[in-house]
N, C-alpha and C. Protein backbone atom coordinates (compact mmCIF):
# COMPACT_ATOMS: atom_id res chain seq x y z
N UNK A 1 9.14 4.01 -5.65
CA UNK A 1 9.05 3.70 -4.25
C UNK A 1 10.45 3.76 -3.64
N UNK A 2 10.43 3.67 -2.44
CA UNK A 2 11.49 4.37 -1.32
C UNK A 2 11.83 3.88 -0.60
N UNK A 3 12.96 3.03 -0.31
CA UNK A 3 13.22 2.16 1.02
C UNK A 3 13.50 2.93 2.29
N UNK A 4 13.17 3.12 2.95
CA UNK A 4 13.72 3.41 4.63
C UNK A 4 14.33 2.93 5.47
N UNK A 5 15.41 3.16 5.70
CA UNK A 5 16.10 2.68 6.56
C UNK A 5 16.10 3.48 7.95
N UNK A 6 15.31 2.68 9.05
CA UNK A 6 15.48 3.73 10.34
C UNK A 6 16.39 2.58 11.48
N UNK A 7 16.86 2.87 12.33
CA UNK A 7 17.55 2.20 13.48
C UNK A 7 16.32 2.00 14.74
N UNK A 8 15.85 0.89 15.05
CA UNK A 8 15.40 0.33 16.54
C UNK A 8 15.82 0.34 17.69
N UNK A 9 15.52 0.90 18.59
CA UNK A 9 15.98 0.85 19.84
C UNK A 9 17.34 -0.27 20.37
N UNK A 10 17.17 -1.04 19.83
CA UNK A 10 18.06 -2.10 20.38
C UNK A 10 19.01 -2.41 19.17
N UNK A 11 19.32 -1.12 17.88
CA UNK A 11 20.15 -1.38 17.07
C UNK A 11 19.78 -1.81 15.86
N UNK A 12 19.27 -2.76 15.93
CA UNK A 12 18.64 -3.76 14.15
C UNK A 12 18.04 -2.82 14.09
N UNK A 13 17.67 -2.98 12.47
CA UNK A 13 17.19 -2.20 10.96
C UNK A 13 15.72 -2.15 11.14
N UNK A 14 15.37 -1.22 11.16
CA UNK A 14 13.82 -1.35 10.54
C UNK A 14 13.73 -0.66 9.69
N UNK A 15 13.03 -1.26 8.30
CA UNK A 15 12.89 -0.93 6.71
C UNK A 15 11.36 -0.32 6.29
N UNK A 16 10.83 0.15 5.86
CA UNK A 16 9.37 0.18 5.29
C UNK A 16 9.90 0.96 3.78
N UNK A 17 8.50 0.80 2.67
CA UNK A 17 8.50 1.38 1.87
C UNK A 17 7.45 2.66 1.84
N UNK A 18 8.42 3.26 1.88
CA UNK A 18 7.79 4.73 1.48
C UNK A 18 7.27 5.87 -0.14
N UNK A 19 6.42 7.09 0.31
CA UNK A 19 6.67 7.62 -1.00
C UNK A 19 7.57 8.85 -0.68
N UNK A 20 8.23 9.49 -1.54
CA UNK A 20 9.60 10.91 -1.24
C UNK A 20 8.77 11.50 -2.38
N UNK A 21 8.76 12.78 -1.74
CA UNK A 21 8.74 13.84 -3.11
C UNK A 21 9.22 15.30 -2.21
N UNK A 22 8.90 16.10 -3.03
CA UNK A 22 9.49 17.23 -3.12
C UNK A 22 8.29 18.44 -1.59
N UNK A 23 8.98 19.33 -1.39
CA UNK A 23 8.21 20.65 -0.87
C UNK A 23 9.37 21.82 -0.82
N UNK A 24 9.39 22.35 -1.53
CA UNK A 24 10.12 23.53 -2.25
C UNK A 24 11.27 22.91 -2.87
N UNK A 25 12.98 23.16 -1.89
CA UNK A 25 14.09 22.07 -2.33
C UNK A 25 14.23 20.50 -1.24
N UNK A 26 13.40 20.61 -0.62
CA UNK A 26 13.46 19.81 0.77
C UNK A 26 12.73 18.23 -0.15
N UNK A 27 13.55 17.38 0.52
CA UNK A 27 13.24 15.88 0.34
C UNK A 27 12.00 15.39 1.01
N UNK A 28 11.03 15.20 0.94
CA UNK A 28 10.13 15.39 2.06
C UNK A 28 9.29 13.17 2.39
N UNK A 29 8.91 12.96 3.17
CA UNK A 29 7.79 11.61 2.79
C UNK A 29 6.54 12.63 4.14
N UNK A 30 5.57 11.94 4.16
CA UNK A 30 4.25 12.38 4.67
C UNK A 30 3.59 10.88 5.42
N UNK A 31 3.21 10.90 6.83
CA UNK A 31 3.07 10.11 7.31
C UNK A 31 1.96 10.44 7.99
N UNK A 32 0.51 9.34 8.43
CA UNK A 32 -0.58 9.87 8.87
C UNK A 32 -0.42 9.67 10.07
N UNK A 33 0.23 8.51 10.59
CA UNK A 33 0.45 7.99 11.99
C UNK A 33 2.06 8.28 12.83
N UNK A 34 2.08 8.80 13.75
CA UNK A 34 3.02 8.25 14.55
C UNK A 34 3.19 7.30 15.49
N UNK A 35 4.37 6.22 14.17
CA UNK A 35 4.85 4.42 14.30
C UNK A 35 5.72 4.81 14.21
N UNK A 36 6.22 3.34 14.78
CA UNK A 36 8.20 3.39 15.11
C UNK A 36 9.03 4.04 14.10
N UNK A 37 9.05 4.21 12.94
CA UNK A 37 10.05 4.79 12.15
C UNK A 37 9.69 6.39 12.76
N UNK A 38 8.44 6.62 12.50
CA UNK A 38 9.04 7.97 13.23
C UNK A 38 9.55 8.14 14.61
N UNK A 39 8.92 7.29 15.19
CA UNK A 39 9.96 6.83 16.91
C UNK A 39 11.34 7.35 16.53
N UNK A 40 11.14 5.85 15.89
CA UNK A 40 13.26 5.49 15.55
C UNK A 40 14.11 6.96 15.42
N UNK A 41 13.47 7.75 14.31
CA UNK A 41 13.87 9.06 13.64
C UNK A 41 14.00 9.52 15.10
N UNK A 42 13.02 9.94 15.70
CA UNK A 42 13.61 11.02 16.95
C UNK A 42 14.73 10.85 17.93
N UNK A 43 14.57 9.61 18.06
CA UNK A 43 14.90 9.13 18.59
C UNK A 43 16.89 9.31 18.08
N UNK A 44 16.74 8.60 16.65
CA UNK A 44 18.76 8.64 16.28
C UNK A 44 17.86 9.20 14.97
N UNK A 45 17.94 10.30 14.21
CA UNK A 45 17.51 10.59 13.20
C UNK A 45 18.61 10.09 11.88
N UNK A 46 19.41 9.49 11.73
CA UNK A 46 20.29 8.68 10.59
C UNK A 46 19.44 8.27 10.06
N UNK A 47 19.46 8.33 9.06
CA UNK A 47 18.62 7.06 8.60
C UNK A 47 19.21 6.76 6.50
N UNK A 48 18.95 5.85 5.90
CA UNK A 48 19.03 5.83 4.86
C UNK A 48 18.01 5.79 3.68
N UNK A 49 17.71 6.09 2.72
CA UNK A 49 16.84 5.84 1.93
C UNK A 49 17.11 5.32 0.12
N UNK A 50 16.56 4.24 -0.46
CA UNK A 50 17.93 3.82 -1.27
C UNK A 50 16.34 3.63 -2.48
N UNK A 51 16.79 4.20 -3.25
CA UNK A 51 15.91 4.33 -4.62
C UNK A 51 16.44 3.59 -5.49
N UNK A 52 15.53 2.61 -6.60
CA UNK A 52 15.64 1.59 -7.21
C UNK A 52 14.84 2.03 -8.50
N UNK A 53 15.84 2.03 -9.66
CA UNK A 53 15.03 2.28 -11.09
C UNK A 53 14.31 0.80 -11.41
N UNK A 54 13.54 1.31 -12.60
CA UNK A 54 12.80 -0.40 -13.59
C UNK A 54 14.33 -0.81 -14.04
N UNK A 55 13.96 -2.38 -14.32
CA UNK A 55 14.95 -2.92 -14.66
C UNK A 55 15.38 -2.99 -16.24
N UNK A 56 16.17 -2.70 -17.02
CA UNK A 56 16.54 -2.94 -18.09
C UNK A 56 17.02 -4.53 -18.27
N UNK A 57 16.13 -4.72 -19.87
CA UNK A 57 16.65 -6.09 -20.38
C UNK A 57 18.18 -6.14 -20.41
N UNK A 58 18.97 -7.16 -20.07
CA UNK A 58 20.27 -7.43 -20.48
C UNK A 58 21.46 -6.54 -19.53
N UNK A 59 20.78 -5.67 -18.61
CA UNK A 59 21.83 -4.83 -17.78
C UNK A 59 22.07 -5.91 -16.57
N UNK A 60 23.42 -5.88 -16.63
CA UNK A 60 23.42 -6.06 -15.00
C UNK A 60 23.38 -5.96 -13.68
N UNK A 61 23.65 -5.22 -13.79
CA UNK A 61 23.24 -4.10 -12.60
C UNK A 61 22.92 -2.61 -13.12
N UNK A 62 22.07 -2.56 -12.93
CA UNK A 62 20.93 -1.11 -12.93
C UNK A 62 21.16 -0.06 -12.02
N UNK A 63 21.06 1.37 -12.35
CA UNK A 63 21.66 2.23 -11.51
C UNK A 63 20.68 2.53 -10.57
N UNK A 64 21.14 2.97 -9.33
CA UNK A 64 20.86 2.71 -7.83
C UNK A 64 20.72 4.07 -7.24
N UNK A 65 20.22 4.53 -6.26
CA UNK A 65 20.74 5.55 -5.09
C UNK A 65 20.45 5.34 -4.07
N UNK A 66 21.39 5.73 -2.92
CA UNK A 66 21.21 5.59 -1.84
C UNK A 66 21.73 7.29 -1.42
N UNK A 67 20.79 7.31 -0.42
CA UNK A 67 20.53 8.56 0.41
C UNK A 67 21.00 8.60 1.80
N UNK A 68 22.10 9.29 2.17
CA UNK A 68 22.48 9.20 3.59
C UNK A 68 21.89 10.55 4.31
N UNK A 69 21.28 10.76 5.24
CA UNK A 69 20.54 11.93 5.67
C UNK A 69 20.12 11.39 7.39
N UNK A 70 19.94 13.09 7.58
CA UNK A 70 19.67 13.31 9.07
C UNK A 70 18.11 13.24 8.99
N UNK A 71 17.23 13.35 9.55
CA UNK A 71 15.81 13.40 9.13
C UNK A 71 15.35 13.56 10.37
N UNK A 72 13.92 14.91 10.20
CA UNK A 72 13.48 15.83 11.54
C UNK A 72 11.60 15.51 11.24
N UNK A 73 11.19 15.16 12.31
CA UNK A 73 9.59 15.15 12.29
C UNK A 73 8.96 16.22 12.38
N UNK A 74 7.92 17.00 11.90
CA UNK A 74 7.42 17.46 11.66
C UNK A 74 6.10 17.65 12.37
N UNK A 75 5.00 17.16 12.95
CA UNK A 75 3.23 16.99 13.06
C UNK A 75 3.31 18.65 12.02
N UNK A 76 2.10 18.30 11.15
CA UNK A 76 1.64 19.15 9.93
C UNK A 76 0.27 18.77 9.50
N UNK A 77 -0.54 20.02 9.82
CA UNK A 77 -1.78 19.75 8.44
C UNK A 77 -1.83 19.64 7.29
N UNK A 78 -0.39 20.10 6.69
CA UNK A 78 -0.11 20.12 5.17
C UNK A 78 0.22 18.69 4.28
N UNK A 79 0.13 17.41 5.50
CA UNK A 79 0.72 16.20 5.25
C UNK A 79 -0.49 16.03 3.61
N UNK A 80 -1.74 16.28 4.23
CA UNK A 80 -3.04 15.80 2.64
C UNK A 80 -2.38 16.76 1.38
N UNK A 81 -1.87 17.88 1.58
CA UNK A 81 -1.83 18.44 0.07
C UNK A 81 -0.66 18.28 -0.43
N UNK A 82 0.67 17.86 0.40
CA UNK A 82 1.52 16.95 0.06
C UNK A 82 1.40 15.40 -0.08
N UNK A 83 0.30 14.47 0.40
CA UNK A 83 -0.04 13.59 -0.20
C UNK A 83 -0.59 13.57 -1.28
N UNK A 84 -1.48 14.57 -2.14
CA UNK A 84 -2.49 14.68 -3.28
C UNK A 84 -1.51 14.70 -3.89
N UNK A 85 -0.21 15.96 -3.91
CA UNK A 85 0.92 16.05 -4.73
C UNK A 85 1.87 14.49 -5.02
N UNK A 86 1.74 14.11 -3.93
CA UNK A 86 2.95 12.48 -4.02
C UNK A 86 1.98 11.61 -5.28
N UNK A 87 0.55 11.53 -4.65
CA UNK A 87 -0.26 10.65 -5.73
C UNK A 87 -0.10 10.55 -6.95
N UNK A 88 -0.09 12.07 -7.38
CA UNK A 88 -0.37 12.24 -8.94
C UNK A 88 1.21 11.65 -9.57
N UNK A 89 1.91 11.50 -8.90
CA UNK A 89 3.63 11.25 -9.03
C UNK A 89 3.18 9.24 -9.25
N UNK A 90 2.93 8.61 -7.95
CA UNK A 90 3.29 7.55 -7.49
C UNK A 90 2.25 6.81 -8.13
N UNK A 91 0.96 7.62 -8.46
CA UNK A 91 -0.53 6.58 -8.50
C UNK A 91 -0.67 6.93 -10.19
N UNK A 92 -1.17 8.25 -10.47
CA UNK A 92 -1.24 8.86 -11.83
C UNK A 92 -1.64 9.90 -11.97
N UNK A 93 -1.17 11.14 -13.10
CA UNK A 93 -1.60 12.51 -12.76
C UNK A 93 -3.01 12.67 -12.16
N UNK A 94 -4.35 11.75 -12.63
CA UNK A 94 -5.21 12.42 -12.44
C UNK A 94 -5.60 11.98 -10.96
N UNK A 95 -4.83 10.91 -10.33
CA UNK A 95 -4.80 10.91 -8.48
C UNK A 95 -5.67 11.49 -8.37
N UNK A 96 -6.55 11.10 -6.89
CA UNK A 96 -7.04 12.28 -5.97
C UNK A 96 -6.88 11.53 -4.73
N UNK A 97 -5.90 11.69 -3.88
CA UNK A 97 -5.95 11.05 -3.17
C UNK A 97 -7.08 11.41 -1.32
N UNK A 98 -7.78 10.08 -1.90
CA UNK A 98 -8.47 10.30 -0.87
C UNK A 98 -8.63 11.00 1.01
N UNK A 99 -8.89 12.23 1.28
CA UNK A 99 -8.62 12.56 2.58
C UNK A 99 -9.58 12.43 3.29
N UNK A 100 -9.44 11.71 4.70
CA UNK A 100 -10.31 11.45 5.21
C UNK A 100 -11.30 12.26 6.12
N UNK A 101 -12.52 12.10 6.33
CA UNK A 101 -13.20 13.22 6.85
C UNK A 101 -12.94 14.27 7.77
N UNK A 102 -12.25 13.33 8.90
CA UNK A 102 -11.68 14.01 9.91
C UNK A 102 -10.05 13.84 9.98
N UNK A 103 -10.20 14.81 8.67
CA UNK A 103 -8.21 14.47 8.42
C UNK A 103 -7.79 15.55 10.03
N UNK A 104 -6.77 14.78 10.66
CA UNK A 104 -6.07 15.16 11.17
C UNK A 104 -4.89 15.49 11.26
N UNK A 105 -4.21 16.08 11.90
CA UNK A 105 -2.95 16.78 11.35
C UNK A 105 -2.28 15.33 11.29
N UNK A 106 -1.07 15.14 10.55
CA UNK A 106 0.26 14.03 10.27
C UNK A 106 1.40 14.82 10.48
N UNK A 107 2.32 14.05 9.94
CA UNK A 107 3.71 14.39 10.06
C UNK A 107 4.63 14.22 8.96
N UNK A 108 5.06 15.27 8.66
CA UNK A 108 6.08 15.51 7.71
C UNK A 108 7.88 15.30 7.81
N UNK A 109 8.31 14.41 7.22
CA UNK A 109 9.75 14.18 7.57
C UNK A 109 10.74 15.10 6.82
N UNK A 110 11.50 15.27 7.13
CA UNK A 110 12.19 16.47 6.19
C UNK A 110 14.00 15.67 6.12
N UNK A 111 14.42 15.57 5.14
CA UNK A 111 15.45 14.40 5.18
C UNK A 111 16.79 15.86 4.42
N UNK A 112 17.57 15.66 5.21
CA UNK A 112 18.77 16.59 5.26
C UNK A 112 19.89 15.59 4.82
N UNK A 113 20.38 15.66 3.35
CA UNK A 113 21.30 14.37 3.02
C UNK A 113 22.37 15.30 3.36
N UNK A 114 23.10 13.78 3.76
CA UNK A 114 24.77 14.46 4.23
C UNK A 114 25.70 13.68 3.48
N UNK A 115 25.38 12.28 2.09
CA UNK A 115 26.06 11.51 1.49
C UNK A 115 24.72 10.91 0.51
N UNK A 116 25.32 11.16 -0.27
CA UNK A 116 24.51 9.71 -1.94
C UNK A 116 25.61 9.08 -2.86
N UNK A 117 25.22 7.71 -2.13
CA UNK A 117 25.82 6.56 -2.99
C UNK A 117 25.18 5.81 -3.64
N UNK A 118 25.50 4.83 -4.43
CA UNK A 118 25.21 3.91 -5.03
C UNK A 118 25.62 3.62 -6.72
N UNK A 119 25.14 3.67 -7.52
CA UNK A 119 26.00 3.33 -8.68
C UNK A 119 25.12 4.25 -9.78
N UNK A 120 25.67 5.32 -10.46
CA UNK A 120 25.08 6.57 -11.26
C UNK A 120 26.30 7.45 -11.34
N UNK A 121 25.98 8.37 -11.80
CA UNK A 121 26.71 10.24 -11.70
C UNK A 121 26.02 10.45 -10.65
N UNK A 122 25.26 10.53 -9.75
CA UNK A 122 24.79 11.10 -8.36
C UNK A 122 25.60 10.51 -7.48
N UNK A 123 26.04 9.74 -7.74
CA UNK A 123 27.32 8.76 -6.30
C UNK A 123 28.49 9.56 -6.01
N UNK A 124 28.25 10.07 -4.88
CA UNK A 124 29.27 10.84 -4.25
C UNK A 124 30.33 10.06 -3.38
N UNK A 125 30.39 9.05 -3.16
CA UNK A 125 31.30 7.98 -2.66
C UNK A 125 30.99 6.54 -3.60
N UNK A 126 32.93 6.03 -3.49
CA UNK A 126 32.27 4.70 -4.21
C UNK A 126 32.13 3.31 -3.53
N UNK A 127 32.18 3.89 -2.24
CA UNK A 127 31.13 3.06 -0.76
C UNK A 127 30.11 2.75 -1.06
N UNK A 128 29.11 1.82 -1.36
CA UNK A 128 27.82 1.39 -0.36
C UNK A 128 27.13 1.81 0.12
């Protein structure tokens, strides 16, 4: 799972957990509704996204990433066969994730990193 970091109109953080996966080399999440994070995004598209491994016995701090990226909305019919794909990742290969009758088109975020930090060999700054 995927933290989000988007900016609110009036500055403060708004967070949700998301799922990220892949569509060719592109970072992608898949959204059925347009809600404030995708607001927020059009609005200042910054945003952060900070990935968290399982925890190891006896470590103290566990390696981290954080994702600094521009991020562009999308509306897409392709949001269900990139959700079926996220499932089998997030839920279990044999997923099917349910689409609803009258799937309608969603929206696809497409996240353009411009910095990854946090604590690994992927940390490109030793910032925060």
């Amino acid at each position: 799972m995927v933290h989000l970091s988007t900016i609110n109109p009036d500055g403060s953080p708004q967070v949700t957990v998301i799922w990220v996966g892949l569509d060719g080399d592109d970072l992608v999440s898949t959204h059925m509704r347009d809600n404030i994070k995708l607001r927020n995004i059009r609005r200042d598209p910054r945003v952060a996204l900070s990935f968290d491994v399982p925890r190891e016995p006896g470590v103290w701090l566990n390696p981290y990433a954080v994702i600094y990226a521009r991020a562009t909305v999308e509306p897409s019919p392709r949001i269900w066969d990139l959700m079926a794909k996220h499932a089998k990742v997030y839920v279990s290969p044999d997923a099917r994730f349910p689409i609803p009758e009258e799937s309608k088109p969603g929206f696809i975020v497409r996240y353009s990193i411009t910095r990854i930090g946090g604590i690994g060999p992927w940390a490109t700054s030793s910032a925060n």
